[in-house]
N, C-alpha and C. Protein backbone atom coordinates (compact mmCIF):
# COMPACT_ATOMS: atom_id res chain seq x y z
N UNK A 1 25.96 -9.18 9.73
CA UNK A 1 25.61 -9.36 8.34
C UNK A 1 24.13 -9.64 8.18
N UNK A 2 23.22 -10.24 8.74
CA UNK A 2 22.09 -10.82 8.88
C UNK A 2 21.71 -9.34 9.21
N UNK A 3 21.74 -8.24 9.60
CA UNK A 3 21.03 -7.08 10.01
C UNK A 3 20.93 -6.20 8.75
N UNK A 4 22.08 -6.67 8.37
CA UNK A 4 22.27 -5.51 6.88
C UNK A 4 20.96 -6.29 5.84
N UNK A 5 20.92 -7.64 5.92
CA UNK A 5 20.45 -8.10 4.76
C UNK A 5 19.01 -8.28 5.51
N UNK A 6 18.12 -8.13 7.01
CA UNK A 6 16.76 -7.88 6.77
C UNK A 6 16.37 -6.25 6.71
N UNK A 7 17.42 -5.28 7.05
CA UNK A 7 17.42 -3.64 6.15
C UNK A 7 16.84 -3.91 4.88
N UNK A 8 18.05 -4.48 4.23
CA UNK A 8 17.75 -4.21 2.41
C UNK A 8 16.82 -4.74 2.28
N UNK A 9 16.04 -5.97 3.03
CA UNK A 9 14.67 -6.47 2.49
C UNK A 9 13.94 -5.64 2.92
N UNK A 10 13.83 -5.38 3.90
CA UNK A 10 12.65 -3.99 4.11
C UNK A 10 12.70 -2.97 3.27
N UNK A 11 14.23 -2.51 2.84
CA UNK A 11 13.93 -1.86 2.27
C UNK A 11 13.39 -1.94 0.62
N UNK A 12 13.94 -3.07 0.21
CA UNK A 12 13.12 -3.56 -1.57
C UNK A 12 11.81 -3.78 -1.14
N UNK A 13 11.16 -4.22 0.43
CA UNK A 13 9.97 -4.22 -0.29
C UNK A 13 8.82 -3.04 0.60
N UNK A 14 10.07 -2.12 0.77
CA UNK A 14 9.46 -0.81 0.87
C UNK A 14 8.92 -0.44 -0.54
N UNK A 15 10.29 -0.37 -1.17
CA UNK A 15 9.81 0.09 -2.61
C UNK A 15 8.61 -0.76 -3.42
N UNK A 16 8.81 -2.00 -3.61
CA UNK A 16 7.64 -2.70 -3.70
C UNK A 16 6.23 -2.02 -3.75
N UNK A 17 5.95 -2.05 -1.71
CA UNK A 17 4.99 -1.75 -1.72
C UNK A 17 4.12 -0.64 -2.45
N UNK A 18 5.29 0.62 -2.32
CA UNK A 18 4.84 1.81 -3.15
C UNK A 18 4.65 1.46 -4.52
N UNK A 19 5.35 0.62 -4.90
CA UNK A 19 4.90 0.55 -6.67
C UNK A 19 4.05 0.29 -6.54
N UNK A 20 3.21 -1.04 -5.77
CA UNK A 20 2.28 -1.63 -5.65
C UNK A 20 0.74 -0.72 -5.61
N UNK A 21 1.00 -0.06 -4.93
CA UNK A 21 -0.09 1.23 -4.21
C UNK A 21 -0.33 2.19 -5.41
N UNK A 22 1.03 2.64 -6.14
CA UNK A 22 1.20 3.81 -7.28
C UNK A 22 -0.03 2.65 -8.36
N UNK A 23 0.43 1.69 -8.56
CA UNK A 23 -0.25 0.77 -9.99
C UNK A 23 -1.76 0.76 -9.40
N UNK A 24 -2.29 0.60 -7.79
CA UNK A 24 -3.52 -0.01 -7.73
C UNK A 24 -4.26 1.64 -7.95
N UNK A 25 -3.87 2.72 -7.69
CA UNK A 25 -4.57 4.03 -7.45
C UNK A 25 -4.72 4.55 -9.11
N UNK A 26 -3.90 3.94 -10.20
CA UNK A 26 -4.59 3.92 -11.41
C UNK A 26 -5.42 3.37 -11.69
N UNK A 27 -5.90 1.92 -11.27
CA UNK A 27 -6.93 1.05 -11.67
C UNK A 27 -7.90 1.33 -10.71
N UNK A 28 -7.72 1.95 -9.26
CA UNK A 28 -8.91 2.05 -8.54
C UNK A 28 -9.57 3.55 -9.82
N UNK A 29 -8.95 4.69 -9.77
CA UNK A 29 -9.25 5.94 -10.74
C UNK A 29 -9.69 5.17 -11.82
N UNK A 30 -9.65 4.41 -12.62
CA UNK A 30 -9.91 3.71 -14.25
C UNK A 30 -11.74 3.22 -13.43
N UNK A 31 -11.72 2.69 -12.37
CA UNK A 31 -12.81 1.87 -12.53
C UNK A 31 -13.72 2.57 -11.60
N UNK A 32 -13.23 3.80 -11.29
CA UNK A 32 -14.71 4.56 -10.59
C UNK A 32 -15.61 5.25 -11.69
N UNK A 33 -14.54 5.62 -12.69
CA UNK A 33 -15.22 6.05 -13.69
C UNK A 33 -16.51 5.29 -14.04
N UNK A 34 -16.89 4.37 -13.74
CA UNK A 34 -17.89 3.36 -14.31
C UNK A 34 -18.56 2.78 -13.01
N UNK A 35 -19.22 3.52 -12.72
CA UNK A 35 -20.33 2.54 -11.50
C UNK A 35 -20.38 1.73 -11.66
N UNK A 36 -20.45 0.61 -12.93
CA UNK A 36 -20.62 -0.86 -12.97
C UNK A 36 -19.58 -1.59 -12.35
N UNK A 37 -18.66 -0.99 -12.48
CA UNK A 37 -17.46 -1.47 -11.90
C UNK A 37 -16.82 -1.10 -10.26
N UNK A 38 -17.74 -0.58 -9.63
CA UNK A 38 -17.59 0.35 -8.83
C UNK A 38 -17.04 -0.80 -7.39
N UNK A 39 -17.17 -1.44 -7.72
CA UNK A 39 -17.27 -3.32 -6.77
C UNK A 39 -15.86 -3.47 -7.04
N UNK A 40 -15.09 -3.68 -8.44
CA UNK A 40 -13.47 -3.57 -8.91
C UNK A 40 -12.46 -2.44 -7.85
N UNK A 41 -13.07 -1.07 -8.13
CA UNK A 41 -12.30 0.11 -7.25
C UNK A 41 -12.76 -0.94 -5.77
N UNK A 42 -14.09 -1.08 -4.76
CA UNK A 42 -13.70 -1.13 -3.79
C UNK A 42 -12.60 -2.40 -3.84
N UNK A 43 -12.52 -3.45 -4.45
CA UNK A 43 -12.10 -4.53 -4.29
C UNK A 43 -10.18 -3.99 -4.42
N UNK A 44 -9.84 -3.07 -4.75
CA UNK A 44 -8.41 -2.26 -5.21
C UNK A 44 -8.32 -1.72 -3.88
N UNK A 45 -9.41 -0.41 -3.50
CA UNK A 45 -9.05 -0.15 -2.39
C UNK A 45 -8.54 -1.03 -1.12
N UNK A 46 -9.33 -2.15 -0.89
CA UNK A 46 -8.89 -3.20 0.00
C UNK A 46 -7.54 -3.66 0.26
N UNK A 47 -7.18 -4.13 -1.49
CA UNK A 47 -5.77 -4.21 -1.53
C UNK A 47 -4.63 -3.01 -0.91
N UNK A 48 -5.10 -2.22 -1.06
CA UNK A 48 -4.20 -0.52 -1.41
C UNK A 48 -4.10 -0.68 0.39
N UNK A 49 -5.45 -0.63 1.02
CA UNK A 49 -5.42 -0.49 2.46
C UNK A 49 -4.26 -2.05 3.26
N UNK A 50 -4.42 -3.14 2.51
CA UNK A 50 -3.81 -3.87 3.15
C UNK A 50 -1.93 -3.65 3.03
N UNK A 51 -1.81 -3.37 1.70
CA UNK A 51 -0.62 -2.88 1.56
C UNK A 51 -0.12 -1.84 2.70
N UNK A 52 -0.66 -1.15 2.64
CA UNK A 52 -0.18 0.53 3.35
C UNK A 52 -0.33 -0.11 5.03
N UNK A 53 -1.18 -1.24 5.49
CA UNK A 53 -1.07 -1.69 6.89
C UNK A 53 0.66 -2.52 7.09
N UNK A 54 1.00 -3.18 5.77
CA UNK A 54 2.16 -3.59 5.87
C UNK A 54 3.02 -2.71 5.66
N UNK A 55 2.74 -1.69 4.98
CA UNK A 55 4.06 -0.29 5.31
C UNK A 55 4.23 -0.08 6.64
N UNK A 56 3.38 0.47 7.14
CA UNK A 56 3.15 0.67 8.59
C UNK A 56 3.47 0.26 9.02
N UNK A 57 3.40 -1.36 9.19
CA UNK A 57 4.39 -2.20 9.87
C UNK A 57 6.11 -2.13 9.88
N UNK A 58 6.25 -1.76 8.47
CA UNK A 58 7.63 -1.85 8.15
C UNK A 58 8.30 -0.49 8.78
N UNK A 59 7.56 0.34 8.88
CA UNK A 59 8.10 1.80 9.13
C UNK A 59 8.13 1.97 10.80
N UNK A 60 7.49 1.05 11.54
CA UNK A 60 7.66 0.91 12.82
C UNK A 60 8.94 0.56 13.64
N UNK A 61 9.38 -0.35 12.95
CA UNK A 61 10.82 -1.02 12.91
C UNK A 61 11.43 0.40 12.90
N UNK A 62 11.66 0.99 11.75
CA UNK A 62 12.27 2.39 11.89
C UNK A 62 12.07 3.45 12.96
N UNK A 63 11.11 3.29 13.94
CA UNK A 63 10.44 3.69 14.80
C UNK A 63 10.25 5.09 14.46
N UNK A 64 9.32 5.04 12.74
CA UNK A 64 8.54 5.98 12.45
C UNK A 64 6.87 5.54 12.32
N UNK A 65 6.03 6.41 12.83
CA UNK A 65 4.73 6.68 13.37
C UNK A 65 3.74 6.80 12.47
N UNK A 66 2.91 6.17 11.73
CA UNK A 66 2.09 7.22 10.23
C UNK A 66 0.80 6.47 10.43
N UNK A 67 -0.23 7.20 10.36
CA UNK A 67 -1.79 7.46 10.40
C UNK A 67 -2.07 6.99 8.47
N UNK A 68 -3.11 5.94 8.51
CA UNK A 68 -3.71 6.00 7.57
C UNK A 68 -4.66 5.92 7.22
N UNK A 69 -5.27 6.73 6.71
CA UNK A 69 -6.59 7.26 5.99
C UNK A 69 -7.12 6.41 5.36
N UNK A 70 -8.60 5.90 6.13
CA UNK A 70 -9.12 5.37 4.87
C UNK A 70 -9.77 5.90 3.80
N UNK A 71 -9.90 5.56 3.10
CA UNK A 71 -10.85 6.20 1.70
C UNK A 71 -12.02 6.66 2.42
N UNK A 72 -12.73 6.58 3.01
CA UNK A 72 -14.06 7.17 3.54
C UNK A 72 -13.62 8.21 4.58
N UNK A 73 -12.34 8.67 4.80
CA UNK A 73 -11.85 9.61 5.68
C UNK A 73 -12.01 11.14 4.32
């Protein structure tokens, strides 16, 4: 029982994370538009990259493999 229920947490905050990533890649796009703000996008990207290191993590467990790109790639 304890196996089923750290699955489903990985898996809610699989989904999570992706919402998380989907919401920050609008506000990083909203605030490049504006060089003044250009400090906001990197400060999003950071987030976006730390998220997607904890996917990674999570998807290992599954003993699936994924490369991620940073923004300067």
């Amino acid at each position: 029982m304890s196996e089923n229920f750290l699955i489903d947490k990985d898996l809610a905050r699989v989904i999570d994370i992706l919402d998380q990533v989907k919401k920050l890649n609008e506000r990083i796009e909203f605030h490049k538009e504006d060089s003044i703000q250009s400090l906001m996008a990197s400060q999003y990207e950071d987030m976006k990259m730390r998220f997607l290191e904890e996917l990674k993590d999570i998807l290992i467990t599954y003993k699936i493999d994924v490369q991620i790109q940073d923004k300067a790639a």
